[in-house]
Protein backbone atom coordinates (compact mmCIF):
# COMPACT_ATOMS: atom_id res chain seq x y z
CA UNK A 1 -34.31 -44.17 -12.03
CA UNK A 2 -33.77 -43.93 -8.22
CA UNK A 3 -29.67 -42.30 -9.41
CA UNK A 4 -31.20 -40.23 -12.05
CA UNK A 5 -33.68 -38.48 -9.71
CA UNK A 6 -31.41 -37.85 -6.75
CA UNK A 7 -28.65 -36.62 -9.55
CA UNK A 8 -31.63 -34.14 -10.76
CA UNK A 9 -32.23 -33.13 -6.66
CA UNK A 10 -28.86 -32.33 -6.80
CA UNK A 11 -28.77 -29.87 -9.74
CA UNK A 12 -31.79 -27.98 -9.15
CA UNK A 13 -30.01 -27.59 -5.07
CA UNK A 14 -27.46 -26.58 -6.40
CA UNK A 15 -28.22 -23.94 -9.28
CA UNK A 16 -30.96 -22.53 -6.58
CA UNK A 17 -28.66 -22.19 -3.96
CA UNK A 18 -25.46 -21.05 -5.44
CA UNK A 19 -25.83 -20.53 -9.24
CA UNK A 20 -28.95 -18.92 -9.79
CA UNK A 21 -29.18 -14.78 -9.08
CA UNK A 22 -31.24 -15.02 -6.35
CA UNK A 23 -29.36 -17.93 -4.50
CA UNK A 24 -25.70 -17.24 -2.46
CA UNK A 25 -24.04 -17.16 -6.18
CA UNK A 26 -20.85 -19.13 -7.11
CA UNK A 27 -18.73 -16.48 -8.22
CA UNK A 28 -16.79 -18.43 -10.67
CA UNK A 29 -19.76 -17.72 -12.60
CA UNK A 30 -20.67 -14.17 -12.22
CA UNK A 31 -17.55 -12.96 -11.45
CA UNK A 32 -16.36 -9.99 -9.57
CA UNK A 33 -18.77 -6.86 -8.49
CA UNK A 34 -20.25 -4.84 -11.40
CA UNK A 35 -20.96 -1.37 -10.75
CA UNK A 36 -23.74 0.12 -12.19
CA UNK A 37 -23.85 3.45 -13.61
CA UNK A 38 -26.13 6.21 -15.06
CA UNK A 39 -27.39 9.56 -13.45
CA UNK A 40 -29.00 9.65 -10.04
CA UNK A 41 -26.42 6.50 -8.87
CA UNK A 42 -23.48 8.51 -7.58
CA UNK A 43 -23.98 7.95 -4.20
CA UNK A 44 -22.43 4.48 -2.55
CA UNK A 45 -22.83 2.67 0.61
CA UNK A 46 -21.98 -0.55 1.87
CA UNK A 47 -23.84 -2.91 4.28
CA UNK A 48 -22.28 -4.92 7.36
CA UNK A 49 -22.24 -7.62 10.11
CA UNK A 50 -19.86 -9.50 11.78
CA UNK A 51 -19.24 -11.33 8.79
CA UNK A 52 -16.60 -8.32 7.76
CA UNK A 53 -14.90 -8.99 11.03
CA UNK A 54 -13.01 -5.94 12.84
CA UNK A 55 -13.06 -3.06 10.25
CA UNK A 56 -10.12 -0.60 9.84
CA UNK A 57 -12.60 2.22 10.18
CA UNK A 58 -9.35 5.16 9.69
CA UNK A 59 -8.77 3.09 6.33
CA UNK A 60 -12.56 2.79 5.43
CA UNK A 61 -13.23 6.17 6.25
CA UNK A 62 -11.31 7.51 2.49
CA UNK A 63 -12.63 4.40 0.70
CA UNK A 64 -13.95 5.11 -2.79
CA UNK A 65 -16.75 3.25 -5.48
CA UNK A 66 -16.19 4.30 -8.44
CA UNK A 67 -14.33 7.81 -7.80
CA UNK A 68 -17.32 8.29 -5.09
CA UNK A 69 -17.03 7.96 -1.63
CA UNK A 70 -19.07 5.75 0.62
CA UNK A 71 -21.75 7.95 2.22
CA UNK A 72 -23.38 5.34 4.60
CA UNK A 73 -23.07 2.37 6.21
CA UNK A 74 -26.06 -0.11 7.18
CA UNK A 75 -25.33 -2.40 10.30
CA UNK A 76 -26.95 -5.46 11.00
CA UNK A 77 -28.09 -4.80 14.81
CA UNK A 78 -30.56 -7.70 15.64
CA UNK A 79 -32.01 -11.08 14.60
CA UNK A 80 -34.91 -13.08 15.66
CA UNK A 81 -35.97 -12.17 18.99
CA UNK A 82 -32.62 -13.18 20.80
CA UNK A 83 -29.93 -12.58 18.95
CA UNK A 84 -27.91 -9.37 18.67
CA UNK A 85 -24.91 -8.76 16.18
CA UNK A 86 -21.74 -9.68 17.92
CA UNK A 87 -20.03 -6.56 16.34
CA UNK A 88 -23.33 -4.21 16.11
CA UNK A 89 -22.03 -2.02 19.12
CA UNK A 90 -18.80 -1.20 17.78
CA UNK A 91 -19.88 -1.16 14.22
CA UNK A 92 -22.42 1.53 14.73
CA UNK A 93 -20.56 3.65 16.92
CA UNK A 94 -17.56 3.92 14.77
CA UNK A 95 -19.68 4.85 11.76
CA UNK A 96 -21.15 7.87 13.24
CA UNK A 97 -17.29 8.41 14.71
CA UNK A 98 -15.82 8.37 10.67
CA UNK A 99 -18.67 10.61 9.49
CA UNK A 100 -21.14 8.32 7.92
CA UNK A 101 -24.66 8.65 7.59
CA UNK A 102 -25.27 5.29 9.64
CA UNK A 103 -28.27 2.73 9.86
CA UNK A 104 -29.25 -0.54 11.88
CA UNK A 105 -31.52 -3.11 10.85
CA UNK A 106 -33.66 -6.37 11.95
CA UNK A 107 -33.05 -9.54 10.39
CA UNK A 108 -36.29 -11.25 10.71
CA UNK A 109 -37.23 -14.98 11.82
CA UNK A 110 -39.42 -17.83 10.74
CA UNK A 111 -38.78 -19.11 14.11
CA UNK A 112 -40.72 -15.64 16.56
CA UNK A 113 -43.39 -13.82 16.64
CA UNK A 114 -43.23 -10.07 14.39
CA UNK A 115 -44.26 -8.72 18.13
CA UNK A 116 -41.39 -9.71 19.92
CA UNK A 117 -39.01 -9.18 17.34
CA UNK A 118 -40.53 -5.87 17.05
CA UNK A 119 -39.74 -5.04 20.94
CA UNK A 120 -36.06 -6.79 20.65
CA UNK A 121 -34.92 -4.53 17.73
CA UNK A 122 -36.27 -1.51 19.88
CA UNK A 123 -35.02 -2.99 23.70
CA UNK A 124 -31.38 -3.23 21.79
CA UNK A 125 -31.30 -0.40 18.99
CA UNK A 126 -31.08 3.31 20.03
CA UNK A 127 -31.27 5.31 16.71
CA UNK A 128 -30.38 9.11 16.77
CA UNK A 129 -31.79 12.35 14.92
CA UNK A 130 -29.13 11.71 11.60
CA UNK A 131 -29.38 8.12 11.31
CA UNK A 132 -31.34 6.29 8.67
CA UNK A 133 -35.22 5.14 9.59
CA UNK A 134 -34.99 1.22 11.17
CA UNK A 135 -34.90 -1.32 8.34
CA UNK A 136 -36.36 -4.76 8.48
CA UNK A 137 -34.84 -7.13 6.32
CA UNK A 138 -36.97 -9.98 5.33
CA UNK A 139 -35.91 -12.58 3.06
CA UNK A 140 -37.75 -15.77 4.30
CA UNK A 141 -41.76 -16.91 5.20
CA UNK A 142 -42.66 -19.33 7.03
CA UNK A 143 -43.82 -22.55 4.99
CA UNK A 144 -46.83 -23.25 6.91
CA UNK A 145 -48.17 -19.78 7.00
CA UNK A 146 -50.47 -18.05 4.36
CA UNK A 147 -49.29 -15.04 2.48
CA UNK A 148 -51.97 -13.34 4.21
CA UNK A 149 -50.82 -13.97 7.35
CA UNK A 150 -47.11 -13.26 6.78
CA UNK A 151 -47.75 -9.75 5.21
CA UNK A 152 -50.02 -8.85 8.28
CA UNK A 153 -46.88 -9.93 10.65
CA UNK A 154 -44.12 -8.13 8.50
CA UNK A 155 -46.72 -5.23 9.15
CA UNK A 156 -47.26 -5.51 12.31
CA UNK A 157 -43.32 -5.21 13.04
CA UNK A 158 -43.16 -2.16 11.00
CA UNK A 159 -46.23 -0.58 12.55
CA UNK A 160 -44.45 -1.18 15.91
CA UNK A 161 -41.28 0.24 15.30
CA UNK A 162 -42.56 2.92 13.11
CA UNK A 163 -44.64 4.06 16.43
CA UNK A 164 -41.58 4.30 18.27
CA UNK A 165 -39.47 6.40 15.65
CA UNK A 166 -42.37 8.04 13.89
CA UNK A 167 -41.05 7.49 10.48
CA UNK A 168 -41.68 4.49 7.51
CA UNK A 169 -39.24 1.70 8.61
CA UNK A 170 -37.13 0.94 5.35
CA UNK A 171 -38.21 -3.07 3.75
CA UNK A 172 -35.00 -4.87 2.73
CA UNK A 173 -35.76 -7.80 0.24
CA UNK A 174 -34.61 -9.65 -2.53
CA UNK A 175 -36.10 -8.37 -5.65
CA UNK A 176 -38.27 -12.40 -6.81
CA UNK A 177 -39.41 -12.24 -2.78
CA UNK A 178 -40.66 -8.93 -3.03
CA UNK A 179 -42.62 -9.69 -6.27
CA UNK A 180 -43.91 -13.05 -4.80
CA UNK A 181 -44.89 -12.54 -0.89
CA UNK A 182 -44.92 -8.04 -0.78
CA UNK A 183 -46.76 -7.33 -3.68
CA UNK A 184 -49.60 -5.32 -1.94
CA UNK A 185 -50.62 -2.08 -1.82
CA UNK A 186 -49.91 -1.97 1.78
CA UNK A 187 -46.64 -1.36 1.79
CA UNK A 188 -46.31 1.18 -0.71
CA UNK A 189 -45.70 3.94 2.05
CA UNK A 190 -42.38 2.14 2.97
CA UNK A 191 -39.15 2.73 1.53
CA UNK A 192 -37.61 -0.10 -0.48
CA UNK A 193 -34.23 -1.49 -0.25
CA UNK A 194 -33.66 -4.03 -3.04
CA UNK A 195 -31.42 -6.96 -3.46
CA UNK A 196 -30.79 -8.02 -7.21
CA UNK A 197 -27.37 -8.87 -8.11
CA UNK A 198 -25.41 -9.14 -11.45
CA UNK A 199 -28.18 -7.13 -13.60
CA UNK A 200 -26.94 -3.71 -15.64
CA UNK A 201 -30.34 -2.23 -14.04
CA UNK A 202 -32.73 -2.90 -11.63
CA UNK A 203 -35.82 -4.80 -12.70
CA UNK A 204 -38.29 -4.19 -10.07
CA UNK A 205 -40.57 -1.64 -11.56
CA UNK A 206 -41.99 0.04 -8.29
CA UNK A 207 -40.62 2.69 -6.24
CA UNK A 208 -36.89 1.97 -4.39
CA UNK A 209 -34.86 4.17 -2.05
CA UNK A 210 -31.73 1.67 -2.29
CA UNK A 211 -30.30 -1.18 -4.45
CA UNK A 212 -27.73 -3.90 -3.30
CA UNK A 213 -26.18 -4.80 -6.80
CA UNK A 214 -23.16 -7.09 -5.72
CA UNK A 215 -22.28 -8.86 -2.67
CA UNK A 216 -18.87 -8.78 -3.90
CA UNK A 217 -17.30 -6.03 -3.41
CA UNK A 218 -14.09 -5.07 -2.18
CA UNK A 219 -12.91 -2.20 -0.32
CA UNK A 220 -9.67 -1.05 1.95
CA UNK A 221 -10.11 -1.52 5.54
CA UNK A 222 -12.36 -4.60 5.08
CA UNK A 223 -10.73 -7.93 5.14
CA UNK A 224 -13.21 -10.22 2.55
CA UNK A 225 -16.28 -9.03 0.51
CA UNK A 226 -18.75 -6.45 1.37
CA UNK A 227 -22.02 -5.72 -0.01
CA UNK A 228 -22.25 -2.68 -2.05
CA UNK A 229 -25.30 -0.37 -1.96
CA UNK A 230 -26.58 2.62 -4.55
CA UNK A 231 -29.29 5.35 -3.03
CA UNK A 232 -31.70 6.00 -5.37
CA UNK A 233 -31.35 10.48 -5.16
CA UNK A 234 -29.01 12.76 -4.44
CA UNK A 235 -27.07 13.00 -1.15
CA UNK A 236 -29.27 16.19 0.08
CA UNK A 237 -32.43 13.14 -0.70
CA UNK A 238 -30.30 10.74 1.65
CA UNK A 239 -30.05 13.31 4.22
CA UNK A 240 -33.88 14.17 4.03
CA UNK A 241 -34.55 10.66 4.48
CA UNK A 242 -33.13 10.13 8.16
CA UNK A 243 -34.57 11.04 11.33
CA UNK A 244 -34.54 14.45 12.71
CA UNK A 245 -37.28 14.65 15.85
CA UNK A 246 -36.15 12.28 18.17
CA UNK A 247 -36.55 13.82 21.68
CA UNK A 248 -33.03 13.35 23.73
């Protein structure tokens, strides 16, 4: 009974982790990056970290998805309330540099407060007028802390930042997290940015500025895979979208 159990642990770790749609994936399953189509999806973007490595920005710069070119690229800046992307710097200098519409967001921690996350994404992020609003991505609660609780502290960042920039920080999630710990009413204001890979269309049923369909993707000047990101609008809607009154 005792081998039978622990081979059932196993399984269920397993599929969760790297089989099922909202886990890492095993690609050997899912295969390579599907690309969905259908009007009001023509414009592409990727998201990064250091997990790219150094980018060949010259050869990125005339990359194509799909017979469209990438329009923006999302940086990971910060995590937690210590931790800053190794290649952030670079990364979101050299996007503005090769003409991209550019953006920077928060990875946030179980392990800090929302507050001082809140003031370590601002301390080490300097957006500019042309750059996408801040985006927090959140992808993990804390097991010992009420639903309640956790959707007042993912508010509390955003009501922080969004002080600062005067403009709806941008929610990154995975499309089962959103349904399970953000369904409320209170964050209907913000712009979504939804994770749900390997579907022909996206399933969540609210509103959505952006949708990461694949983390799979491949493109010239980027050694590995790359996540690959649809805006939900047309590129004059992508343009309204970023900042314009920041004071220099």
């Amino acid at each position: 009974m005792g081998g039978i159990f622990v081979a059932f642990v196993y399984i269920f770790v397993f599929y969760y982790f790297f089989v099922g749609p909202t886990g890492f994936r095993w690609r050997a399953l899912y295969g390579d990056a599907s690309y969905p189509e259908g009007e009001g999806f023509e414009i592409q973007g990727i998201d990064i970290s250091h997990y790219q490595g150094t980018i060949d920005w010259e050869q990125l710069r005339n990359a194509m998805i799909q017979k469209a070119p990438v329009r923006f690229v999302i940086i990971k800046a910060t995590e937690g309330s210590s931790l800053i992307d190794e290649n952030f710097k670079d990364n979101f200098y050299q996007a503005r540099e090769y003409g991209f519409i550019r953006g920077a967001y928060h990875f946030y921690s179980v392990k800090s407060s929302a507050r001082s996350q809140a003031q370590f994404f601002l301390d080490n992020v300097k957006l500019e007028n042309g750059d996408l609003p801040p985006v927090l991505d959140v992808e993990h609660k804390p097991k010992d802390q009420s639903i309640e609780d956790f959707q007042k502290d993912v508010l509390l960042w955003l009501h922080i930042v969004e002080d600062r920039y005067h403009v709806k920080p941008i929610i990154y999630t995975f499309y089962k997290f959103k349904q399970q710990y953000l369904s409320d009413n209170r964050f209907d204001a913000y712009p979504y940015w939804i994770a749900h890979y390997y579907v022909d269309k996206m399933e969540y049923q609210g509103e959505w500025k952006f949708w990461q369909h694949t983390d799979a993707g491949r493109l010239p000047g980027i050694k590995g895979y790359v996540d690959f990101n649809i805006y939900n609008g047309s590129y004059y809607d992508l343009k309204k979208l970023t900042i314009d009154d920041i004071e220099d």
